[in-house]
Each structure stands twice: as structure tokens, then as C-alpha cells.
C-alpha atoms as a PDB file:
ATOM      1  CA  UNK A   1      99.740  70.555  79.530  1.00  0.00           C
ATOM      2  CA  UNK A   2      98.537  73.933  80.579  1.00  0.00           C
ATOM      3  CA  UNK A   3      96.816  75.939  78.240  1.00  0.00           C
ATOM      4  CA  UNK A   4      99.029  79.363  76.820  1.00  0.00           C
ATOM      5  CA  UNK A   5      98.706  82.749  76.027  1.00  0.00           C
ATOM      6  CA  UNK A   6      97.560  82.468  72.330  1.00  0.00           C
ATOM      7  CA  UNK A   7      95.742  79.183  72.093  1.00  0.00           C
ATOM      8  CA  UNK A   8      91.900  78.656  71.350  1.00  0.00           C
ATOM      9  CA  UNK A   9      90.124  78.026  74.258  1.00  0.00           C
ATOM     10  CA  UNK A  10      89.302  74.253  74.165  1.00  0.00           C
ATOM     11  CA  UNK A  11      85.765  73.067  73.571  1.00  0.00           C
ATOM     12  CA  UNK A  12      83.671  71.463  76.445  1.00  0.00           C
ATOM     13  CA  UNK A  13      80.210  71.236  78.117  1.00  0.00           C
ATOM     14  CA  UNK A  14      79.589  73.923  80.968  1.00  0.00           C
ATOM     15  CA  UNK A  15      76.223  73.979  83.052  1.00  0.00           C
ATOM     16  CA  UNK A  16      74.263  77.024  84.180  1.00  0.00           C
ATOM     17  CA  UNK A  17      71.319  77.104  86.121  1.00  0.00           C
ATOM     18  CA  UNK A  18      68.882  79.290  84.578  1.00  0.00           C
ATOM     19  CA  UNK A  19      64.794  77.596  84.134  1.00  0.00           C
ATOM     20  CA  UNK A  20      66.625  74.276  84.578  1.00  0.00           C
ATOM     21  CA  UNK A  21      69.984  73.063  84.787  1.00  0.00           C
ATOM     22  CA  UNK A  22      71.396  74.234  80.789  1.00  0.00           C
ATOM     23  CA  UNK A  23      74.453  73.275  78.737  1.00  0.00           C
ATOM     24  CA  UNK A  24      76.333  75.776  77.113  1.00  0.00           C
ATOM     25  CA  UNK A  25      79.525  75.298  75.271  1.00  0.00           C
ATOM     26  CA  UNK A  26      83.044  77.081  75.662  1.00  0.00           C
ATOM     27  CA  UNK A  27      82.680  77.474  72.179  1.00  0.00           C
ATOM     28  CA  UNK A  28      79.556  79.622  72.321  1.00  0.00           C
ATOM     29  CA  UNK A  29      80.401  81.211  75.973  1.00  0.00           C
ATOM     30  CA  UNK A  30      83.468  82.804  74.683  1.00  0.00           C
ATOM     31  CA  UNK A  31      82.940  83.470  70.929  1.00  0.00           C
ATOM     32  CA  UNK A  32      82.436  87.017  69.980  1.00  0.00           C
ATOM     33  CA  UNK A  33      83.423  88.916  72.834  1.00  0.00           C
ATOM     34  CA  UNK A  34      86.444  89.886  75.368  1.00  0.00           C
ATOM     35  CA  UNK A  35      85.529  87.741  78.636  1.00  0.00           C
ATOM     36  CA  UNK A  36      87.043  87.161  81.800  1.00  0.00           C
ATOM     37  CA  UNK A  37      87.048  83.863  83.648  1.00  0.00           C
ATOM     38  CA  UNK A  38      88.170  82.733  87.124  1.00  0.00           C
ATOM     39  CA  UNK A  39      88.135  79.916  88.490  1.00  0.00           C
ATOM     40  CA  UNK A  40      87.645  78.642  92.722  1.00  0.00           C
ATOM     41  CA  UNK A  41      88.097  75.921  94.031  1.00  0.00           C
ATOM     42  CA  UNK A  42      84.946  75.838  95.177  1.00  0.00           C
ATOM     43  CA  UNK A  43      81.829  77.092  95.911  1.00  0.00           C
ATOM     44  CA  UNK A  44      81.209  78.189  99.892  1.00  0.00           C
ATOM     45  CA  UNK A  45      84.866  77.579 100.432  1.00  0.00           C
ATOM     46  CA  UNK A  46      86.412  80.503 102.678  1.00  0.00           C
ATOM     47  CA  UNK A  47      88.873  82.113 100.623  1.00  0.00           C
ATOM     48  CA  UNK A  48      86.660  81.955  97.713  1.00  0.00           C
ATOM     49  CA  UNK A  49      82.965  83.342  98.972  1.00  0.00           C
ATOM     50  CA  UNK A  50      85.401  86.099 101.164  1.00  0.00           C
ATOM     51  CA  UNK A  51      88.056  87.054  99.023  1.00  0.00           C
ATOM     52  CA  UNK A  52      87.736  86.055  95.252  1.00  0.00           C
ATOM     53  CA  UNK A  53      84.492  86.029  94.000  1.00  0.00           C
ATOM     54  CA  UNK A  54      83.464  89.411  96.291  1.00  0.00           C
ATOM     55  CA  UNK A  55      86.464  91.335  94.417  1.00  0.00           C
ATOM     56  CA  UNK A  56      84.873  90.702  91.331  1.00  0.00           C
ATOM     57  CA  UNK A  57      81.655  91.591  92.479  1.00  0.00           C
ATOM     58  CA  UNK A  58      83.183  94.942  93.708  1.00  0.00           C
ATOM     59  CA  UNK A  59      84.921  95.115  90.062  1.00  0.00           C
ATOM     60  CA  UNK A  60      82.042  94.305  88.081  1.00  0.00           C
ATOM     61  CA  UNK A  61      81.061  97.697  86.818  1.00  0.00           C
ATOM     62  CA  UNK A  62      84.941  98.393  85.911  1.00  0.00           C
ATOM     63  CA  UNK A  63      85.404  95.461  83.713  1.00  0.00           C
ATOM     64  CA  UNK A  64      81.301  96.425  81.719  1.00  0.00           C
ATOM     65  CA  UNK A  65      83.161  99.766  81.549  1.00  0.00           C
ATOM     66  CA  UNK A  66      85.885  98.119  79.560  1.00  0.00           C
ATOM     67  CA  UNK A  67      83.665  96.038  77.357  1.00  0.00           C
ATOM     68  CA  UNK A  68      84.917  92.886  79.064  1.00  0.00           C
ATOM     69  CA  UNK A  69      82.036  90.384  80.226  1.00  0.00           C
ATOM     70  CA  UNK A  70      83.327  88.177  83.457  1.00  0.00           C
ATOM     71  CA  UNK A  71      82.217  84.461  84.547  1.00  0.00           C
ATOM     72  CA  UNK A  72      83.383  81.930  87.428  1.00  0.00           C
ATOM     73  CA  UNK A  73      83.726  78.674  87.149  1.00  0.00           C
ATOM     74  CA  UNK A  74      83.963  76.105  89.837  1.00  0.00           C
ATOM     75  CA  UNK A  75      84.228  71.970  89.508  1.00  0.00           C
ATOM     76  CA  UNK A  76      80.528  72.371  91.172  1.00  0.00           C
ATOM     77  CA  UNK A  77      77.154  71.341  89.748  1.00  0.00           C
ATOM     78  CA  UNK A  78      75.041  74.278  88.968  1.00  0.00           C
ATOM     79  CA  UNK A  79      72.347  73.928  91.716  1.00  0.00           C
ATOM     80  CA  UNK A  80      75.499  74.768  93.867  1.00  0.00           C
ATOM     81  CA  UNK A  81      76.726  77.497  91.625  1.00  0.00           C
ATOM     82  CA  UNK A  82      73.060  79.269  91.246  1.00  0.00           C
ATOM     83  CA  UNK A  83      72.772  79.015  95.493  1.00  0.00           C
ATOM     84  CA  UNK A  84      76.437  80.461  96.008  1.00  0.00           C
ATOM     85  CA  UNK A  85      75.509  83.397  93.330  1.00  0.00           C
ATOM     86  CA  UNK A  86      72.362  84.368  95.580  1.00  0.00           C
ATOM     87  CA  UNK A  87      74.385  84.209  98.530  1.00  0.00           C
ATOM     88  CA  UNK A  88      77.091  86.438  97.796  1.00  0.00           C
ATOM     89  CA  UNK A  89      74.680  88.915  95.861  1.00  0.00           C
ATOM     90  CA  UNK A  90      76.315  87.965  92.368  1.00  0.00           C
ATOM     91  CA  UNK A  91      75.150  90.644  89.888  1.00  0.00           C
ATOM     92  CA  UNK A  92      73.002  89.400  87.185  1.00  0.00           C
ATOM     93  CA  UNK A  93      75.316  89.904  84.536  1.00  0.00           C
ATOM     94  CA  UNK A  94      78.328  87.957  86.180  1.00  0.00           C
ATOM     95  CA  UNK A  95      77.818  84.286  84.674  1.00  0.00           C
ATOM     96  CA  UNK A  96      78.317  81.943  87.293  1.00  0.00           C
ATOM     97  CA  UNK A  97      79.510  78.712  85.615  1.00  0.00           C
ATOM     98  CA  UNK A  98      79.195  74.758  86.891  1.00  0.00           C
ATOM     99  CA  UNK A  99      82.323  72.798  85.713  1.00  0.00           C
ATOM    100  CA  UNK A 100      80.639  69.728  87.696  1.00  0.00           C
ATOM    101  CA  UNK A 101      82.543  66.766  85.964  1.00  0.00           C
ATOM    102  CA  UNK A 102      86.018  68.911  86.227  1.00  0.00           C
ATOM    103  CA  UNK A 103      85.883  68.667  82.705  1.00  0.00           C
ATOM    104  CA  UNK A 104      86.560  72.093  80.986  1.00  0.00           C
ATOM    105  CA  UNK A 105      89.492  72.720  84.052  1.00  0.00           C
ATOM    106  CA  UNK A 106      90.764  69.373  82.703  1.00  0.00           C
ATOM    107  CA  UNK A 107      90.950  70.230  79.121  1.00  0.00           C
ATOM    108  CA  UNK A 108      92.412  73.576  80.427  1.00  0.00           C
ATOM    109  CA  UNK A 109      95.334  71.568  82.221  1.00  0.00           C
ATOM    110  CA  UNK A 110      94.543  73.373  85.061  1.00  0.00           C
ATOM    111  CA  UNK A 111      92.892  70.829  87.344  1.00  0.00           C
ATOM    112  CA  UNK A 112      94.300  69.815  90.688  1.00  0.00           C
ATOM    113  CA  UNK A 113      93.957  66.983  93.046  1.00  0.00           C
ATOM    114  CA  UNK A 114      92.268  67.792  96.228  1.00  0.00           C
ATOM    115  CA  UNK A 115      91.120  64.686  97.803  1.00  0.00           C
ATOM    116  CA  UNK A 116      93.515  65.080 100.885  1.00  0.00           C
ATOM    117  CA  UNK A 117      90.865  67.573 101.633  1.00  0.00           C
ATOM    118  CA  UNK A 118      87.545  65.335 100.825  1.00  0.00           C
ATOM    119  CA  UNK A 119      87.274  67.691  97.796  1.00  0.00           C
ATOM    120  CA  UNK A 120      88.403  65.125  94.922  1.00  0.00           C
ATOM    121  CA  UNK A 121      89.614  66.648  91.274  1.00  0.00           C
ATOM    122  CA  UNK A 122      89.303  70.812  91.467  1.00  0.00           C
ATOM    123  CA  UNK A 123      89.858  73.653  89.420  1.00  0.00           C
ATOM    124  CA  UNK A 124      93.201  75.450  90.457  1.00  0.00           C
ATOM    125  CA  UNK A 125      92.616  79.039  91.507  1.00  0.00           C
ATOM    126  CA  UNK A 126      93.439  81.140  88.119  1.00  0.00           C
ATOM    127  CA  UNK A 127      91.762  84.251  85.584  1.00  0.00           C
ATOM    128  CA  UNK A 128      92.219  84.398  82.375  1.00  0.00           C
ATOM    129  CA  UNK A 129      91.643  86.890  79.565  1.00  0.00           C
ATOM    130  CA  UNK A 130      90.209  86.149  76.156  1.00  0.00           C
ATOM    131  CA  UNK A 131      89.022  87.578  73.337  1.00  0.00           C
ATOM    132  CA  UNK A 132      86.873  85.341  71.146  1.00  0.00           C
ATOM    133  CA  UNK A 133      87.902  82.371  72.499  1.00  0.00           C
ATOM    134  CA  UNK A 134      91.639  83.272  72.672  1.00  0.00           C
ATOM    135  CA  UNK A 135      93.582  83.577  75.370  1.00  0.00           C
ATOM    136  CA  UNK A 136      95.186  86.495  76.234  1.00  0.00           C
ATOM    137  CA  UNK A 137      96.190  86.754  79.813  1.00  0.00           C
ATOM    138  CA  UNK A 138      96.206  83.305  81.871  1.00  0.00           C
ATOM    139  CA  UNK A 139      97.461  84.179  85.790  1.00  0.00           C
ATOM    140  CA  UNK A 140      97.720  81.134  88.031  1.00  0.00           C
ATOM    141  CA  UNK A 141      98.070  81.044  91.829  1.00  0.00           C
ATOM    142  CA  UNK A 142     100.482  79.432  93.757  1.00  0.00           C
ATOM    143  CA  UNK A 143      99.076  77.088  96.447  1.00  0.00           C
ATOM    144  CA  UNK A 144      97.009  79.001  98.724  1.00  0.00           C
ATOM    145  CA  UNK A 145      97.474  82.354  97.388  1.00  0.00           C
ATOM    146  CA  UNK A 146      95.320  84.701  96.233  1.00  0.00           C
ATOM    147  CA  UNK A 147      97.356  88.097  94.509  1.00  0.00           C
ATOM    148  CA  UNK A 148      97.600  87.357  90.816  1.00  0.00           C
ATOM    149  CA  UNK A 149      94.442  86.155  90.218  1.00  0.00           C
ATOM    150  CA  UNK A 150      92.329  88.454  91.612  1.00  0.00           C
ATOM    151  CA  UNK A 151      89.760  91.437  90.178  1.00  0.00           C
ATOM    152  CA  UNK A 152      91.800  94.215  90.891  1.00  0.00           C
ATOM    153  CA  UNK A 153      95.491  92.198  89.248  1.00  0.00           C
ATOM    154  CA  UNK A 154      93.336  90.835  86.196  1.00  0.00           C
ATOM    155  CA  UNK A 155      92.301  94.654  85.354  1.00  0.00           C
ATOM    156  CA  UNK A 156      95.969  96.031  85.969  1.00  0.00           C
ATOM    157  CA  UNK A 157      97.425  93.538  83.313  1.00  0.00           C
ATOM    158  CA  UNK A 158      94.251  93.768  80.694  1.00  0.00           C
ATOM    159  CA  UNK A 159      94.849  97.520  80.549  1.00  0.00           C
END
């Protein structure tokens, strides 16, 4: 079942790479602050590095200007994640997460199945708002699209 607007964020292992690859927790990543998280399918993909993950970069400042902290996730390991962040000029402050075992998108119900494309178990393309681990705004694509999901539609519905 899909997580809903008003539930706890569930608790699960995430991976950054930082001086090594770390562990962090959902519980800790969220708790005490208003966050916003999208998810790709995946790192290097097309859509992704030149659509979703650029509009956030462009909307960084706006959401710090809100008090809002942002993070993407991807069902990557966090070598991949830390490579894709240089790439793309990721500011430092924009957490760049590594959901490698697909499970946090799992415990989300958001995963998807994306072996036809040699891609195996992904996280569907969504954004979600929450404040201390609750969320408040959850916006899932359709296949394929990219509208409600994006920087610019996840700070028109948080304001």
C-alpha cells in the first residue's frame, strides 16, 4: 500500500557517500525539520540528469528560503549517487540519497518493476513533503511523466 498524506514516514536504512559509504536512517534524515524528497528512477537516466534533478538544482535556493531542506533518492548505491551529484553540479546542501536495496521505496509502496528495461525493482518517479517525518504532500507521476513531481509543482502546492 502506498504511503498517505498524514502517516509517519517508515523507518529504513539509506546510504550516503560522504568519507565512506554511511548509513543513515529515515528516522534521523527526516526528524526535526520540513524536507523535501524526490525520487528517480535512476541515476544518469535521461529524463532524470536533464529534467528532474536540474529543476531542483535551479530551485534550491527557493526551497532554503522557505526553511525546507531537499534530498533525492534513487534505488542506486551511493558510489553512483556521489558520481551523479558531481556531474550535475548538485549543491552541497542537496542530500543525494542511495536507496541501493530498493528498500525505503519499498516500505514507501512506491517501488516499481523495471526489468523490461534491464533496470530490475525502481523507485517510481514522486516528491513528497514532510515535516518531521510526516507526510504532507506525496505527488506521484504517471508513467513517463514528469509535471507533478517536479521543483517548480512541489513549491506551488507547499505554499
Amino acid at each position: 500500500m502506498t504511503i498517505q498524506i498524514g502517516t509517519r514516514i517508515p523507518d529504513t536504512s539509506l546510504s550516503v557517500l560522504t568519507d565512506g559509504v554511511q548509513s543513515i536512517t529515515s528516522r534521523d534524515l527526516f526528524a526535526g525539520r520540513k524536507l523535501v524528497l524526490f525520487c528517480v528512477p535512476g541515476a544518469f537516466t535521461p529524463t532524470c540528469s536533464e529534467r528532474h534533478l536540474p529543476g531542483y538544482i535551479e530551485a534550491y535556493d527557493a526551497f532554503r528560503q522557505r526553511g525546507i531542506d531537499v534530498a533525492c533518492i534513487a534505488v542506486n548505491d551511493a558510489y553512483v549517487m556521489a558520481a551523479w551529484a558531481k556531474a550535475q553540479g548538485v549543491p552541497a546542501g542537496l542530500q543525494m540519497l542511495a536507496d541501493g536495496n530498493a528498500q525505503f521505496v519499498r516500505a514507501l509502496g512506491l517501488e516499481m518493476d523495471a526489468s523490461k528495461y534491464g533496470m530490475g525493482v525502481r523507485g517510481k518517479r514522486f516528491a513528497l513533503y514532510a515535516e518531521d517525518g510526516v507526510v504532507k504532500h506525496l505527488a506521484v507521476e504517471a508513467p513517463g511523466e514528469l509535471r507533478v513531481s517536479s521543483a517548480a509543482a512541489m513549491l506551488a502546492a507547499i505554499d
